[in-house]
Each structure stands twice: as structure tokens, then as C-alpha cells.
C-alpha atoms as a PDB file:
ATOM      1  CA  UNK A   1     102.628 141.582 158.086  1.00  0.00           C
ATOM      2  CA  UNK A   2     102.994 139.203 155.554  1.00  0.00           C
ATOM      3  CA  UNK A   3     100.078 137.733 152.995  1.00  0.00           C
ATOM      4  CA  UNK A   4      98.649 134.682 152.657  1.00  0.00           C
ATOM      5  CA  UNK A   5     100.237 131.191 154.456  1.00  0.00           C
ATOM      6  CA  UNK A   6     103.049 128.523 153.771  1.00  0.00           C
ATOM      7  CA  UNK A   7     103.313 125.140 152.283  1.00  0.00           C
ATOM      8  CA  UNK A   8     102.989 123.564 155.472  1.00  0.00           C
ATOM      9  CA  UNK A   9     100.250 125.550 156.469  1.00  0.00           C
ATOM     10  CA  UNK A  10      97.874 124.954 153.646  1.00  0.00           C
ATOM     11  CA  UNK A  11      98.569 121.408 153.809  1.00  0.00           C
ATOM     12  CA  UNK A  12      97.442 121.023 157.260  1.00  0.00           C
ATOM     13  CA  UNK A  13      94.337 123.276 156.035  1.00  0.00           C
ATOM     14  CA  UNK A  14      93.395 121.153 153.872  1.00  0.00           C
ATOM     15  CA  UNK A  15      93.741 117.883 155.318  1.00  0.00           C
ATOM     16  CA  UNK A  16      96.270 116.683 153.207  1.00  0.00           C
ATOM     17  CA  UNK A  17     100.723 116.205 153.219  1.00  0.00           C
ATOM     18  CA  UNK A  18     102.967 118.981 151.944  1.00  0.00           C
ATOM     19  CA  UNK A  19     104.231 116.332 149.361  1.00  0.00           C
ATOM     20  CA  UNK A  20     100.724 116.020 148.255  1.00  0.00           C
ATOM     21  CA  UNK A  21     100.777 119.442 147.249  1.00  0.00           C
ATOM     22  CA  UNK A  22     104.189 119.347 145.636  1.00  0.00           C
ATOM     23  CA  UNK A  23     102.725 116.713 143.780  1.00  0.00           C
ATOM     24  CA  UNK A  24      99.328 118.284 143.001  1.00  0.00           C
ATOM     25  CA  UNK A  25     101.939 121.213 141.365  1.00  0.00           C
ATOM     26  CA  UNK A  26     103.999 118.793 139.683  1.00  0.00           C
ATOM     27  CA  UNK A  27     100.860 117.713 137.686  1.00  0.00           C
ATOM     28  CA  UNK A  28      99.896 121.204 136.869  1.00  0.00           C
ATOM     29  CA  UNK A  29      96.838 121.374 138.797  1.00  0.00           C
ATOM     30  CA  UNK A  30      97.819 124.131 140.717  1.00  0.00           C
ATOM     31  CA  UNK A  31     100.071 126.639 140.290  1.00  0.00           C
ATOM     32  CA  UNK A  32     102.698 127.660 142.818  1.00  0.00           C
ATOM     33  CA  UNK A  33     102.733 130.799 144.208  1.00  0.00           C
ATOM     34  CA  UNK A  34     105.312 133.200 144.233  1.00  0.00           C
ATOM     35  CA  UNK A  35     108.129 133.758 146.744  1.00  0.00           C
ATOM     36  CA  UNK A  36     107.547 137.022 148.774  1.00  0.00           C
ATOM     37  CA  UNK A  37     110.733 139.012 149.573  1.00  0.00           C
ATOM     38  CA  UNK A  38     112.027 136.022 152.223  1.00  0.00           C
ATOM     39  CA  UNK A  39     112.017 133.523 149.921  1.00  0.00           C
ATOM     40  CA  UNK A  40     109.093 131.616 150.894  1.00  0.00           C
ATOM     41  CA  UNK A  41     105.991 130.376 148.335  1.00  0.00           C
ATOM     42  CA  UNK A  42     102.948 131.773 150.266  1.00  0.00           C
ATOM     43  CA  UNK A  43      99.666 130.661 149.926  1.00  0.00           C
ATOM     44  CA  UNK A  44      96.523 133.106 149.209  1.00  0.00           C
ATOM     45  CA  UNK A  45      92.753 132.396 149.306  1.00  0.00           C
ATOM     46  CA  UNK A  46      93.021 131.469 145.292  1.00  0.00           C
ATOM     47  CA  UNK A  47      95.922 128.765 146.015  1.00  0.00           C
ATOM     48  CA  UNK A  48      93.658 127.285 149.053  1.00  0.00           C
ATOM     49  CA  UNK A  49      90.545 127.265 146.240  1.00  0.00           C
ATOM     50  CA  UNK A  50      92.101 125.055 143.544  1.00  0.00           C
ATOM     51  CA  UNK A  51      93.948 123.220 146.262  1.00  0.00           C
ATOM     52  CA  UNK A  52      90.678 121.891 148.181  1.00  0.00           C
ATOM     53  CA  UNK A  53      89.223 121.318 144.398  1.00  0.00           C
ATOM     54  CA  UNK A  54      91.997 119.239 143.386  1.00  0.00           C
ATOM     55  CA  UNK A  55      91.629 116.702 146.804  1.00  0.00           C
ATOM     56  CA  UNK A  56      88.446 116.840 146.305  1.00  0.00           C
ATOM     57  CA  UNK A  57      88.025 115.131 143.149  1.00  0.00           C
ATOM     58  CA  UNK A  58      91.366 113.403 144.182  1.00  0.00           C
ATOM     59  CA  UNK A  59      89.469 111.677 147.202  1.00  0.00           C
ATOM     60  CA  UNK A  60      86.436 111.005 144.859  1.00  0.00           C
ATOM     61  CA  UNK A  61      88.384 108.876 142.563  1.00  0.00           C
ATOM     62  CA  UNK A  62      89.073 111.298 139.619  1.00  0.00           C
ATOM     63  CA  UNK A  63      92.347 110.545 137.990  1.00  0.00           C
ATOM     64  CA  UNK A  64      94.735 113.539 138.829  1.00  0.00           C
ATOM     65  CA  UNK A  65      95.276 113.433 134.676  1.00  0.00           C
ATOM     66  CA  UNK A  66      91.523 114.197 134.669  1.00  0.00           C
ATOM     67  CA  UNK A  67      91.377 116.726 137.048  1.00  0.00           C
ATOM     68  CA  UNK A  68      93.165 119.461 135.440  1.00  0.00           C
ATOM     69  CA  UNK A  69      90.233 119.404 132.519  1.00  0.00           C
ATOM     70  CA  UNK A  70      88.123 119.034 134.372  1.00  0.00           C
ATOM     71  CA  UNK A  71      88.294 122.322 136.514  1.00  0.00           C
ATOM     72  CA  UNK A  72      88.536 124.058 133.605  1.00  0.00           C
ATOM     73  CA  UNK A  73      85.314 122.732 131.687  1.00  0.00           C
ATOM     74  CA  UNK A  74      82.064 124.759 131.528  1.00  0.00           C
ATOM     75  CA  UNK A  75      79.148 123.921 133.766  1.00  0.00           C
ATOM     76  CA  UNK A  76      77.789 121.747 130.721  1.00  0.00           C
ATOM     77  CA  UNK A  77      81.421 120.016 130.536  1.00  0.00           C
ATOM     78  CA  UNK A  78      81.739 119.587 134.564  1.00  0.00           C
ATOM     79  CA  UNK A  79      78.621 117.930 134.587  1.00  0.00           C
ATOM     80  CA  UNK A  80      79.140 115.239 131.588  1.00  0.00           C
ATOM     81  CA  UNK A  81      82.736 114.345 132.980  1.00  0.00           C
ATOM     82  CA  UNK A  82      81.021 113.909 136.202  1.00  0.00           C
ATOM     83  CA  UNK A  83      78.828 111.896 135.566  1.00  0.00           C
ATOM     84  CA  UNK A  84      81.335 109.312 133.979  1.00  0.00           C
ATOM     85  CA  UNK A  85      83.349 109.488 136.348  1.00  0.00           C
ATOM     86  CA  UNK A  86      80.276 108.239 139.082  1.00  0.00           C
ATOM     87  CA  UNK A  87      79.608 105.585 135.994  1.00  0.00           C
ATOM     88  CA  UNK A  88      83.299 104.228 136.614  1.00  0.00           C
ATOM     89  CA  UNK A  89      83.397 104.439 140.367  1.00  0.00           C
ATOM     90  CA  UNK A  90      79.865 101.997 140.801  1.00  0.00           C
ATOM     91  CA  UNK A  91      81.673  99.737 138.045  1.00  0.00           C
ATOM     92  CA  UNK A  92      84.295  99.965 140.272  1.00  0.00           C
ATOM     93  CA  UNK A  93      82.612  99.760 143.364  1.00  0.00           C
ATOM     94  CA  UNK A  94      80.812  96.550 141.692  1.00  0.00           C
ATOM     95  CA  UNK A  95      84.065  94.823 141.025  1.00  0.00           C
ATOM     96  CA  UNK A  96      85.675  95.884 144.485  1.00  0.00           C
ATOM     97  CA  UNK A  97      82.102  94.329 146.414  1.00  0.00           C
ATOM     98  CA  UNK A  98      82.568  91.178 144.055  1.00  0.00           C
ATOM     99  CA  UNK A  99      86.328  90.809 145.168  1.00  0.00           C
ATOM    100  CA  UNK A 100      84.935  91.082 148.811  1.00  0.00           C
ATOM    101  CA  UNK A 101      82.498  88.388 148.049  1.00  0.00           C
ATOM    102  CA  UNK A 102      85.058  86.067 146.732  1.00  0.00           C
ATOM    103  CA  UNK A 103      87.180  86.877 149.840  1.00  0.00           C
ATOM    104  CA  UNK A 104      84.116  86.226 152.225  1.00  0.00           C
ATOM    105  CA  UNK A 105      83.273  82.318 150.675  1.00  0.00           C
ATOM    106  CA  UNK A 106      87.459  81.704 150.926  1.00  0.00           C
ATOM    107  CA  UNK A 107      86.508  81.272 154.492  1.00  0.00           C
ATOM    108  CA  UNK A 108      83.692  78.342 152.829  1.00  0.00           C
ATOM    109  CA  UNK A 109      86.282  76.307 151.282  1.00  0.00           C
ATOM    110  CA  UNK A 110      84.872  75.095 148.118  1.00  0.00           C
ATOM    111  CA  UNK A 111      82.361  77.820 147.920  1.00  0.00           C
ATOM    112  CA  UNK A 112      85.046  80.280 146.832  1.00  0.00           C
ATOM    113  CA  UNK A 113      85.790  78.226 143.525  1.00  0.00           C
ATOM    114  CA  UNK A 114      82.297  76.681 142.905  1.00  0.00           C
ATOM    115  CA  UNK A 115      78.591  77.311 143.460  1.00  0.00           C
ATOM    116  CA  UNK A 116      76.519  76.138 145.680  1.00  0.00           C
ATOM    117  CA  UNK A 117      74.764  73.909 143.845  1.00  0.00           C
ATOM    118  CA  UNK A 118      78.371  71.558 143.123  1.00  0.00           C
ATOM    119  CA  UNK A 119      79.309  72.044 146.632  1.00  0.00           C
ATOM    120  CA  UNK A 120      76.145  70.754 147.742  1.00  0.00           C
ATOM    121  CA  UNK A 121      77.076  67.386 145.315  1.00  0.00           C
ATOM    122  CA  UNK A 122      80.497  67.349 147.214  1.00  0.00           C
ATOM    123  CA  UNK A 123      78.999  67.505 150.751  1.00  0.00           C
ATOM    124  CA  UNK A 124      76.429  64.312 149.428  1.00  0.00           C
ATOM    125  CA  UNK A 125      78.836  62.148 148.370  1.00  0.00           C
ATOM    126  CA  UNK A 126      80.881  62.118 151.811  1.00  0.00           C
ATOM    127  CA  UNK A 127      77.676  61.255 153.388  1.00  0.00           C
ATOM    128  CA  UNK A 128      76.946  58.808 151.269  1.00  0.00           C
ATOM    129  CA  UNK A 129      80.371  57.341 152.085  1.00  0.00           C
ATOM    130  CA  UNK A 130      83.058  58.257 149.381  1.00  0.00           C
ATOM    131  CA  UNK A 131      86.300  58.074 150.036  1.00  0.00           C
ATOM    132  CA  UNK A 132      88.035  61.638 150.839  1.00  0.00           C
ATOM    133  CA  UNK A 133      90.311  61.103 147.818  1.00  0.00           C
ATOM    134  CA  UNK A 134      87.094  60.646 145.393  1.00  0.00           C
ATOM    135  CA  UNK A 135      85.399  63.442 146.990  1.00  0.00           C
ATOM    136  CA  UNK A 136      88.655  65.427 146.468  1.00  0.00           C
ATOM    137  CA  UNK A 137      89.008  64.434 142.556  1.00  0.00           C
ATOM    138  CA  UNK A 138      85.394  65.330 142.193  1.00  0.00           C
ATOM    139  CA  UNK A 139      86.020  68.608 143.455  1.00  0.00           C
ATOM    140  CA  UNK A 140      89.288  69.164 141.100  1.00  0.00           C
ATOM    141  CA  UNK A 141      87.340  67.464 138.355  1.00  0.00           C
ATOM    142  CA  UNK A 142      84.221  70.527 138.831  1.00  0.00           C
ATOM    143  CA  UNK A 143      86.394  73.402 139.228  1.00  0.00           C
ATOM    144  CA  UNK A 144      88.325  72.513 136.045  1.00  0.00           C
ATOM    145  CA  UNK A 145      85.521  71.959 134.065  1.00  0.00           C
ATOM    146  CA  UNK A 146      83.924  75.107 134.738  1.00  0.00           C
ATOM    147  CA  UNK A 147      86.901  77.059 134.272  1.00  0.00           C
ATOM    148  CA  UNK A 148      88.241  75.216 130.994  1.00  0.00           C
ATOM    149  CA  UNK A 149      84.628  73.806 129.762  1.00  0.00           C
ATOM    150  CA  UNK A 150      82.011  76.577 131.329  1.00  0.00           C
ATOM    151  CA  UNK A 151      79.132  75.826 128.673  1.00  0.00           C
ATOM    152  CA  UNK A 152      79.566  72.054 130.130  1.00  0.00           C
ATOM    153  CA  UNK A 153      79.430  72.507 133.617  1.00  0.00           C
ATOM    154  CA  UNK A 154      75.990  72.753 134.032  1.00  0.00           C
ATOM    155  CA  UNK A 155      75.453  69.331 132.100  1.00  0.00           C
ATOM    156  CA  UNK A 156      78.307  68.009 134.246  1.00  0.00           C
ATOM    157  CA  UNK A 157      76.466  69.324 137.698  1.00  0.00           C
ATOM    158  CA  UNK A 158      73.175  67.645 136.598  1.00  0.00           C
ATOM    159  CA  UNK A 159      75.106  64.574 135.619  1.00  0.00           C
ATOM    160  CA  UNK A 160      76.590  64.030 139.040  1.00  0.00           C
ATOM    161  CA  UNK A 161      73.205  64.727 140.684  1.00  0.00           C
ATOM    162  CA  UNK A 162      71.486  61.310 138.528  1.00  0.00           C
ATOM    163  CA  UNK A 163      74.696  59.369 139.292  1.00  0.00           C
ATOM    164  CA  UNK A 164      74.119  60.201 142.891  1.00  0.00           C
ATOM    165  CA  UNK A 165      70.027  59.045 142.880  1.00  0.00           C
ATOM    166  CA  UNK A 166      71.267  55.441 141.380  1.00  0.00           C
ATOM    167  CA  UNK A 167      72.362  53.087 144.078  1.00  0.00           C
ATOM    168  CA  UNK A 168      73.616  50.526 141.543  1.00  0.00           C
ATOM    169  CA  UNK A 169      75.697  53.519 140.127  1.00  0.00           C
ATOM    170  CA  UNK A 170      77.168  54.645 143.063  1.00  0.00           C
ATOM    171  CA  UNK A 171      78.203  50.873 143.854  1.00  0.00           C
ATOM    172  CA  UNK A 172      79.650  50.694 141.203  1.00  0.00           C
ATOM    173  CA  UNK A 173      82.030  53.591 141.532  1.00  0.00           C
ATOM    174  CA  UNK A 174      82.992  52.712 145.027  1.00  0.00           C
ATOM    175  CA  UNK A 175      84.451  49.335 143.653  1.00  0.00           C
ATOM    176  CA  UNK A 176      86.121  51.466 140.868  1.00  0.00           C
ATOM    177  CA  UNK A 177      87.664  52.859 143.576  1.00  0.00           C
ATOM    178  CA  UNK A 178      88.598  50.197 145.830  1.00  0.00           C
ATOM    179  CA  UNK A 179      89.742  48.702 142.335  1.00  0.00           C
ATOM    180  CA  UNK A 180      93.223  50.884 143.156  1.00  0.00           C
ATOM    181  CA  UNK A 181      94.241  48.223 145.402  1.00  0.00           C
ATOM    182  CA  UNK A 182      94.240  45.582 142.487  1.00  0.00           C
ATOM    183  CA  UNK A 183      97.354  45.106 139.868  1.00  0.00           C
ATOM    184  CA  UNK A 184      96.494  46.958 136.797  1.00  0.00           C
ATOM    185  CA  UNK A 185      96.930  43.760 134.913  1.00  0.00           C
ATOM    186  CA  UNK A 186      93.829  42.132 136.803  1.00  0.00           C
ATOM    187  CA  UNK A 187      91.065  41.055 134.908  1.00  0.00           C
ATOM    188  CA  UNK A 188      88.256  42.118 137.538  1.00  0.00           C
ATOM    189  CA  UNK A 189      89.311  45.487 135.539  1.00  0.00           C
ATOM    190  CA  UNK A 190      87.785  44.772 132.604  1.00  0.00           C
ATOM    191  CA  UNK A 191      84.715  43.630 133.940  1.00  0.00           C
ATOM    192  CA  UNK A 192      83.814  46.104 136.240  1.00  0.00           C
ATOM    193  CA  UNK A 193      84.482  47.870 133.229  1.00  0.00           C
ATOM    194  CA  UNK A 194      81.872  45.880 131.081  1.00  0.00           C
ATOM    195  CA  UNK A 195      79.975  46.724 134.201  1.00  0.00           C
ATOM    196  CA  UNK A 196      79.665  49.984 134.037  1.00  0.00           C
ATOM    197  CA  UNK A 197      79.429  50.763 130.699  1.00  0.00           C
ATOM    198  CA  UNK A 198      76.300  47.847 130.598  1.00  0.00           C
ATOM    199  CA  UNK A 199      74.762  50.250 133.695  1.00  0.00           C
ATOM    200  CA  UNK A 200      75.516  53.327 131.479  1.00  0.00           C
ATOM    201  CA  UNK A 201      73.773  52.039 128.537  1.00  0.00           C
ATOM    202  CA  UNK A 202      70.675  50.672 130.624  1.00  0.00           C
ATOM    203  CA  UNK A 203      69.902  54.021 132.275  1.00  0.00           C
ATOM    204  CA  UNK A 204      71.721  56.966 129.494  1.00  0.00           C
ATOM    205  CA  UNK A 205      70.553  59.595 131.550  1.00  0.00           C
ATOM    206  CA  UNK A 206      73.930  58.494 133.373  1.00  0.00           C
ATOM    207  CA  UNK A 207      75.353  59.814 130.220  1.00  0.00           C
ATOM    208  CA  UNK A 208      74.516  63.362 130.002  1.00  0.00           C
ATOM    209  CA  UNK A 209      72.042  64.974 127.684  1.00  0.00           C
ATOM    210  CA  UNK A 210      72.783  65.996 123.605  1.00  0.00           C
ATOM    211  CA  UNK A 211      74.038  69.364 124.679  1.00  0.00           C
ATOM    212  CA  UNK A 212      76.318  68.316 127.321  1.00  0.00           C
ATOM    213  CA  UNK A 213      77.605  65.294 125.096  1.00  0.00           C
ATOM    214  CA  UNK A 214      78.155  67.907 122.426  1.00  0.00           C
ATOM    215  CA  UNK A 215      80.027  70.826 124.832  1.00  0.00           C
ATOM    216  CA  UNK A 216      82.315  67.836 126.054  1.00  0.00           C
ATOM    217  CA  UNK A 217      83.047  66.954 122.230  1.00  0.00           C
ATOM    218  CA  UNK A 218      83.515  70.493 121.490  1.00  0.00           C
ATOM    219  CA  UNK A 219      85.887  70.808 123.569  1.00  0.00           C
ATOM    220  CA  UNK A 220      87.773  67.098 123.440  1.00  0.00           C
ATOM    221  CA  UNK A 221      91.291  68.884 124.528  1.00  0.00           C
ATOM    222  CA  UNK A 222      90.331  70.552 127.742  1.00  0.00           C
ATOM    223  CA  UNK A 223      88.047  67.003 128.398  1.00  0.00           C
ATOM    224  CA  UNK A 224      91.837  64.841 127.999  1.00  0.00           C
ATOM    225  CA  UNK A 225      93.068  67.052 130.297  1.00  0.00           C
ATOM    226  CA  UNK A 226      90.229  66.762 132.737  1.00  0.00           C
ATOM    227  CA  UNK A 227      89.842  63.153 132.402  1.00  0.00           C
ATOM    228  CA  UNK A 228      93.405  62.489 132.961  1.00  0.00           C
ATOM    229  CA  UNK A 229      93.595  64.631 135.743  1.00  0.00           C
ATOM    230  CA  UNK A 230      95.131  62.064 138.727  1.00  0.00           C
ATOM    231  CA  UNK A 231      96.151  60.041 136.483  1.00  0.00           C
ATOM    232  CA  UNK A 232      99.063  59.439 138.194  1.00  0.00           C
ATOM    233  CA  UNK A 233      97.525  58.768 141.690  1.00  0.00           C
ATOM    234  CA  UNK A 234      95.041  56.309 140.659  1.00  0.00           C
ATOM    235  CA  UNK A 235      96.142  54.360 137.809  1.00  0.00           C
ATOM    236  CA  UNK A 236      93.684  51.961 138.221  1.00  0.00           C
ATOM    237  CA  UNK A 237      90.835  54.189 137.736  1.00  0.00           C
ATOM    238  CA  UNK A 238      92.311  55.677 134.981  1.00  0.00           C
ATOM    239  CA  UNK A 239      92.406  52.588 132.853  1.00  0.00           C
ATOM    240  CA  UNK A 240      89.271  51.605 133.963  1.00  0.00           C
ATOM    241  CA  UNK A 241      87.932  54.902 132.863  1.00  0.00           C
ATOM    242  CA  UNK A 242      89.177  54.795 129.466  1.00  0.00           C
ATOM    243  CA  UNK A 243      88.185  51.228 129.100  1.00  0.00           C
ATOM    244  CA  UNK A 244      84.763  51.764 129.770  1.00  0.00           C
ATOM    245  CA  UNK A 245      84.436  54.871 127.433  1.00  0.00           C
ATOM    246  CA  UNK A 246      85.900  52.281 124.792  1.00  0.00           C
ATOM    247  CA  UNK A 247      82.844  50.576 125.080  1.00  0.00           C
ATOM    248  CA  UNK A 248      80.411  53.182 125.139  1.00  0.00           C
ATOM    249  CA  UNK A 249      81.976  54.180 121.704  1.00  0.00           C
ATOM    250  CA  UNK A 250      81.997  50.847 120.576  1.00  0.00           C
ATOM    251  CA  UNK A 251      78.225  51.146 121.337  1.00  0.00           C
ATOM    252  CA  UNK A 252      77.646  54.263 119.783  1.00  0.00           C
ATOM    253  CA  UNK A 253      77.868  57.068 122.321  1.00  0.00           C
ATOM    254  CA  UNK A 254      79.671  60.095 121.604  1.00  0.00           C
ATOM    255  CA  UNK A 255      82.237  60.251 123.543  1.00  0.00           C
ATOM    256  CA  UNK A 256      85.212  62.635 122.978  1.00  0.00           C
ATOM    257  CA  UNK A 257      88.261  60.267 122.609  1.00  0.00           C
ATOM    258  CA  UNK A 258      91.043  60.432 125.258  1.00  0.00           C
END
């Protein structure tokens, strides 16, 4: 009768594939048996031991590299690699449930890119009429901020609320808007321009406070890029942009320069 069982056999055992185990030897973590007088590796009760070991700190997220150590530590040893090894798995587990989270607000649109609070901003300003082009350069404008400006995006959030509670503001950005149907050259430009930085001025507010001002100067290459961002779609707005932050500068506020 012959001793102990093959390859195949202890893989099925233990719930794993034979090329598990060939790999599980490959690593060193357990040693093959010897052949018997047929040839064949056969697998004893010590084999079967270090075998379920092995996939079992396998299966709880050990790295094989760590395994091999690890068996072979003293009880104090076991239990200190242990417990790092739980510390890394609930980091991991932390990242993999934030991943899951991310992949869960995908389904929300915006909500996977920006918090609630901006997409609440977004959903206000297509009830309160906006154009879906604004609303969509809004949206561009807040996910670039707070992933090239982050200290600013809070300022920028809060900013967008006040210009949303001022009816004369939001006027007058729906005829900046409109304004794209005009030739750039037309000289309602410049004063919706004067407009608009006269409405700034009245209520500053509008502008942002010290510490928002200051993250946006900090910061003046990531704001060109932001500011310029559809340029190219809506020239109009562009120039109208940069000519009212002309004036604001002319009047004193510190604005980062384009």
C-alpha cells in the first residue's frame, strides 16, 4: 500500500489547483516531497500541514514573499507580523470601499468628480435658466479648480453661491452670454464689460474673500489655464472676461493677471 497522496490529490484537499501548489514550491514555502519507488511525489500529513498554512495566509492577503517568514517566526513574531498585515488589509479595504464609492456616484454624473455642495450650484443655475453650455463650462470650470487650485475651491463654491442670490448679477451674465452672438469688435462689449465690473465693485462680496483672492494669486498659472478654458468656443466671453478683470485691476482688486 502506498503512503501518503498525489499532487492532484492534495490539491483537491485543499481547495486549491495543482499549479497552485507547484507554485507554492516554487516560492519555497513548501517543500516537495520525495518520489516513492514509482516515481511519483506523494503527499504526507506534514506536506498537507504547510500546504493549508500557506493558502491560508495566501487567501488572507499575506504576500507569498511574506509567508515563508512568517511560518517560521515564534509565537511573539507570528503575532506582530499579523497584526500588520490586518493594519494593511483595512487600509486596503479603505481604499478598495472608496474606489466603490467613486464607482457608485459615476452613475450621479457630476457627483463622481465634485461634491455635493457644487453639484447642487450646477442643478440651480439650470433652473434658474442658464444656458446648457454655461452650465457645462461651470461644471469644467469647478472640477478644474479643485483639482489644479484645491485650497481655492471652497472660496470659488461660496463665490458662485452670492453670484447666484444677486438677480442683477445673474442678468448680467446671461447677456455675457447671449453676447456670443455679437462680432467681437462690437462695442456693447465693452460696456457690458464696464457693467460688470461697476456691479462687482458695488457689491465685492461678488469678488471672493482675502483668502480666496490670495489662493487664486497664488496660483496665477493654473487660474490662466482655468480662465481660458473655452476659450475657443466662446470668444466673446473670453474677451469680455479679460476686459472686465482689466478694470477691476485698474480699480485696485487683486486679480491674478491672464
Amino acid at each position: 500500500m502506498m503512503n501518503g497522496i498525489t499532487i492532484g490529490q492534495a490539491a483537491a484537499f485543499i481547495g486549491v489547483t495543482v499549479k497552485t501548489v507547484r507554485h507554492y514550491h516554487r516560492h519555497g514555502l513548501v517543500d516537495e516531497p520525495r518520489r516513492d519507488s514509482s516515481g511519483y511525489r506523494r503527499y504526507g500529513s506534514a506536506e498537507l500541514l504547510r500546504l493549508v498554512q500557506v493558502r491560508t495566509l495566501a487567501t488572507a492577503g499575506v504576500p507569498l514573499a511574506e509567508i515563508g517568514p512568517l511560518l517560521d517566526a515564534d509565537a511573539e513574531q507570528f503575532g506582530v507580523a499579523l497584526a500588520d498585515v490586518d493594519r494593511r488589509l483595512t487600509e486596503r479595504i479603505a481604499e478598495l470601499t472608496a474606489r466603490r464609492d467613486t464607482l457608485h456616484r459615476l452613475a450621479d454624473g457630476d457627483r463622481a468628480l465634485l461634491p455635493d455642495r457644487a453639484c447642487a450650484i450646477l442643478d440651480r443655475m439650470s433652473g434658474l435658466g442658464f444656458s446648457p453650455d454655461y452650465v457645462a463650462g461651470q461644471r469644467e470650470a469647478l472640477v478644474l479648480t479643485r483639482a489644479l487650485v484645491p485650497e481655492g475651491f471652497d472660496g470659488f463654491v461660496t463665490q458662485l453661491e452670492r453670484w447666484l442670490d444677486d438677480p442683477g448679477y445673474i442678468d448680467l451674465i446671461k447677456r455675457g452670454w447671449e453676447a456670443e452672438t455679437w462680432e467681437p469688435d462690437d462695442p456693447r462689449i465693452e460696456e457690458l464689460a464696464t457693467a460688470m465690473a461697476d456691479h462687482y465693485l458695488a457689491n465685492s462680496t461678488l469678488l471672493g474673500n482675502p483668502t480666496s483672492l490670495q489662493a487664486w494669486t497664488n496660483a496665477s498659472p493654473q487660474y490662466r489655464l482655468i480662465n481660458n478654458h473655452r476659450k475657443d468656443q466662446a470668444p466673446v466671453s473670453a474677451r469680455l472676461t479679460a476686459l472686465t478683470e482689466t478694470k477691476l485691476r485698474s480699480a485696485g482688486v487683486p486679480l491674478p493677471h491672464q
